[in-house]
C-alpha atoms as a PDB file:
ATOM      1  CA  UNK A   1    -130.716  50.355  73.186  1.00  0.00           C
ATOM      2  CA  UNK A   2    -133.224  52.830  72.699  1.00  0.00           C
ATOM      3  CA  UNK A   3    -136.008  52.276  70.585  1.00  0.00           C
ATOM      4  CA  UNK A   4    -139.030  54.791  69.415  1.00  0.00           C
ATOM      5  CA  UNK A   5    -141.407  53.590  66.971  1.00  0.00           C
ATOM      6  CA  UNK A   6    -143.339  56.673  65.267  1.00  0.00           C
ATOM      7  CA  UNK A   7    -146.462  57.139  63.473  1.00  0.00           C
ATOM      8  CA  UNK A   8    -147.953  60.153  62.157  1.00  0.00           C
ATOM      9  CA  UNK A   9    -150.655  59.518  64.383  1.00  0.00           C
ATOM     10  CA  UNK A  10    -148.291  59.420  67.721  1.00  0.00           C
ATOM     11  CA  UNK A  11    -145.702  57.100  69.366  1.00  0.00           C
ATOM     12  CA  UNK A  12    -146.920  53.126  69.250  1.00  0.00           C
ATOM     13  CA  UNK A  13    -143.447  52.263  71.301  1.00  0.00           C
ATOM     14  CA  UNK A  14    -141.008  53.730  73.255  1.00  0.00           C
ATOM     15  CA  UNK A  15    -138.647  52.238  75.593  1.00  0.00           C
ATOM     16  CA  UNK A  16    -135.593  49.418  75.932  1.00  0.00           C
ATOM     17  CA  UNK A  17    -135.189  46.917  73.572  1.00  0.00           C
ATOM     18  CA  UNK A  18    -132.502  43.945  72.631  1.00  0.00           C
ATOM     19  CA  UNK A  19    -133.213  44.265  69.081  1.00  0.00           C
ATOM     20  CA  UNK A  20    -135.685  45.035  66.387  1.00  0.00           C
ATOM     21  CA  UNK A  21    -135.999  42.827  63.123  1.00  0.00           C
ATOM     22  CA  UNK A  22    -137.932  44.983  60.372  1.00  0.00           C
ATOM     23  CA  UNK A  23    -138.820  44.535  56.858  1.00  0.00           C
ATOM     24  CA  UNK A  24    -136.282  46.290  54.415  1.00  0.00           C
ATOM     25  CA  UNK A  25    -137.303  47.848  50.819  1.00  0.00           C
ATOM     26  CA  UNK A  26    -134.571  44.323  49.749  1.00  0.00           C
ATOM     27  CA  UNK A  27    -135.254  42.171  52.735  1.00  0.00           C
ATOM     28  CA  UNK A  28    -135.329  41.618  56.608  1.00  0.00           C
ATOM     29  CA  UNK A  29    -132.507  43.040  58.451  1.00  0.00           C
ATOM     30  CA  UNK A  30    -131.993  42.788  62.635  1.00  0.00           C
ATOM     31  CA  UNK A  31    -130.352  45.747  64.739  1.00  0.00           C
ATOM     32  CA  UNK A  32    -128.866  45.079  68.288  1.00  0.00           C
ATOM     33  CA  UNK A  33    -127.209  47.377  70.537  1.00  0.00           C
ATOM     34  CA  UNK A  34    -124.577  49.158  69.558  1.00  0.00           C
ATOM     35  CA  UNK A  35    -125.022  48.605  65.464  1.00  0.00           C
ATOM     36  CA  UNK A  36    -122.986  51.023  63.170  1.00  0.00           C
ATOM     37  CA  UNK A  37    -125.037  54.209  62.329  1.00  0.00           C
ATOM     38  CA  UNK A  38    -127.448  53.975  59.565  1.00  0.00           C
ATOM     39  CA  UNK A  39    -130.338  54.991  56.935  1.00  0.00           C
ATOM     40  CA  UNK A  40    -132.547  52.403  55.569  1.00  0.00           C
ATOM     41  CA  UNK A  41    -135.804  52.696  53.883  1.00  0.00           C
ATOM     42  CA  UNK A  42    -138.341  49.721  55.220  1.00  0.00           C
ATOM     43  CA  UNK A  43    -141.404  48.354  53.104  1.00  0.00           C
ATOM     44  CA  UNK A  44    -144.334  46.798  54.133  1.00  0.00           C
ATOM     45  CA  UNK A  45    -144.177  43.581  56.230  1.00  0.00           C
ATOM     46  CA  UNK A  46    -143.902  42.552  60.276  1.00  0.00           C
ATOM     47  CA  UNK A  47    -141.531  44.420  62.754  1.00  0.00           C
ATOM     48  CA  UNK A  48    -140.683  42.482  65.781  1.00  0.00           C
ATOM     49  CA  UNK A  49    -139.382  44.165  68.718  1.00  0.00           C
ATOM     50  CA  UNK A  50    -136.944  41.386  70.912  1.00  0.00           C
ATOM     51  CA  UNK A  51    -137.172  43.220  74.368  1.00  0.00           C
ATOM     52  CA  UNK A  52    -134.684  41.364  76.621  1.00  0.00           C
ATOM     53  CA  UNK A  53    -133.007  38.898  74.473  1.00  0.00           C
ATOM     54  CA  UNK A  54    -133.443  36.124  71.531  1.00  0.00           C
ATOM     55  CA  UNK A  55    -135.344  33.989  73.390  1.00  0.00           C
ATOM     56  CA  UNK A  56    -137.030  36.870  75.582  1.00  0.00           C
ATOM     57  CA  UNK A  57    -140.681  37.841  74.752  1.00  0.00           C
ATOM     58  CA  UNK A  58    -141.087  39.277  71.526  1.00  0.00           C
ATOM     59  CA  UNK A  59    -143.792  41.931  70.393  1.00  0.00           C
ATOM     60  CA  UNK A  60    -145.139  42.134  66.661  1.00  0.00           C
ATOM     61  CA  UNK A  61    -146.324  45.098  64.965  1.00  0.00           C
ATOM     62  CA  UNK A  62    -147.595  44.952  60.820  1.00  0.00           C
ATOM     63  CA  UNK A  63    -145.891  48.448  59.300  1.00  0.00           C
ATOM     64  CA  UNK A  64    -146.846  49.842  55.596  1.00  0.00           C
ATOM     65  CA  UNK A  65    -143.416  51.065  55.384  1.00  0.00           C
ATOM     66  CA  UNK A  66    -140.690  54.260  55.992  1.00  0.00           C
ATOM     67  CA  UNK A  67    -137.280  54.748  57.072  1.00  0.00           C
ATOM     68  CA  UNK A  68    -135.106  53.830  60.308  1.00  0.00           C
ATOM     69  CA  UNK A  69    -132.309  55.636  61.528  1.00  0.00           C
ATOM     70  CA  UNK A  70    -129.508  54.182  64.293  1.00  0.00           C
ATOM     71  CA  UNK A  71    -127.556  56.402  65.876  1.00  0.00           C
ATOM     72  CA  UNK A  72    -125.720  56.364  68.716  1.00  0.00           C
ATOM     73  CA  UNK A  73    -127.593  53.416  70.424  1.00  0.00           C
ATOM     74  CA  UNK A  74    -131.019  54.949  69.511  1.00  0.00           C
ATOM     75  CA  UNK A  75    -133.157  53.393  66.960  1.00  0.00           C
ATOM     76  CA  UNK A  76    -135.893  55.409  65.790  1.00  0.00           C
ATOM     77  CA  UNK A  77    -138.584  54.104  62.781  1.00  0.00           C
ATOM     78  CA  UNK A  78    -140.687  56.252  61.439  1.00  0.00           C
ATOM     79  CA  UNK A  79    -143.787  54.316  59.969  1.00  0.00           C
ATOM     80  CA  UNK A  80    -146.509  55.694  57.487  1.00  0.00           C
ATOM     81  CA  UNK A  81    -148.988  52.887  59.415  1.00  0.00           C
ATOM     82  CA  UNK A  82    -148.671  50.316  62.365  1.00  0.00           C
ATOM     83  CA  UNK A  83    -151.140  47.948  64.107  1.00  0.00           C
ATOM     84  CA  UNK A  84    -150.029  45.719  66.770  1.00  0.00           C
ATOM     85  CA  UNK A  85    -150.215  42.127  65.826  1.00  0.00           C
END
């Protein structure tokens, strides 16, 4: 899948992924390719970006929350902050 992560400073990631595991507003949640098209707010917490597979190398980044929207096998989180951990 697709995956862009956004700042209002500029793009921190943009490429292929497996997955992406993020912190929701009610707890952690995981996309993989092809999920079902949604909306969901995100708090603050780690986002982990799996980039070939479950046990594949994994990159961490500490968010301050916003929203991510899947469509169509593009995943795209918009972020009000993001440092890579």
């Amino acid at each position: 899948m697709k995956l862009n992560i956004l700042t209002p400073e500029g793009s921190i990631f943009s490429g292929e992924a497996y997955g992406v595991q993020m912190p929701g507003v009610t707890g952690s949640f995981e996309v993989l390719n092809r999920h079902a098209p949604m909306i969901a707010a995100l708090g603050e917490g780690k986002l982990k970006v799996l980039q070939s597979s479950l046990t594949g190398p994994a990159t961490f980044y500490t968010i301050q929350g916003g929203f991510v929207e899947v469509l169509n096998n593009n995943v795209t989180v918009l972020v009000e902050g993001a440092k890579k951990v």
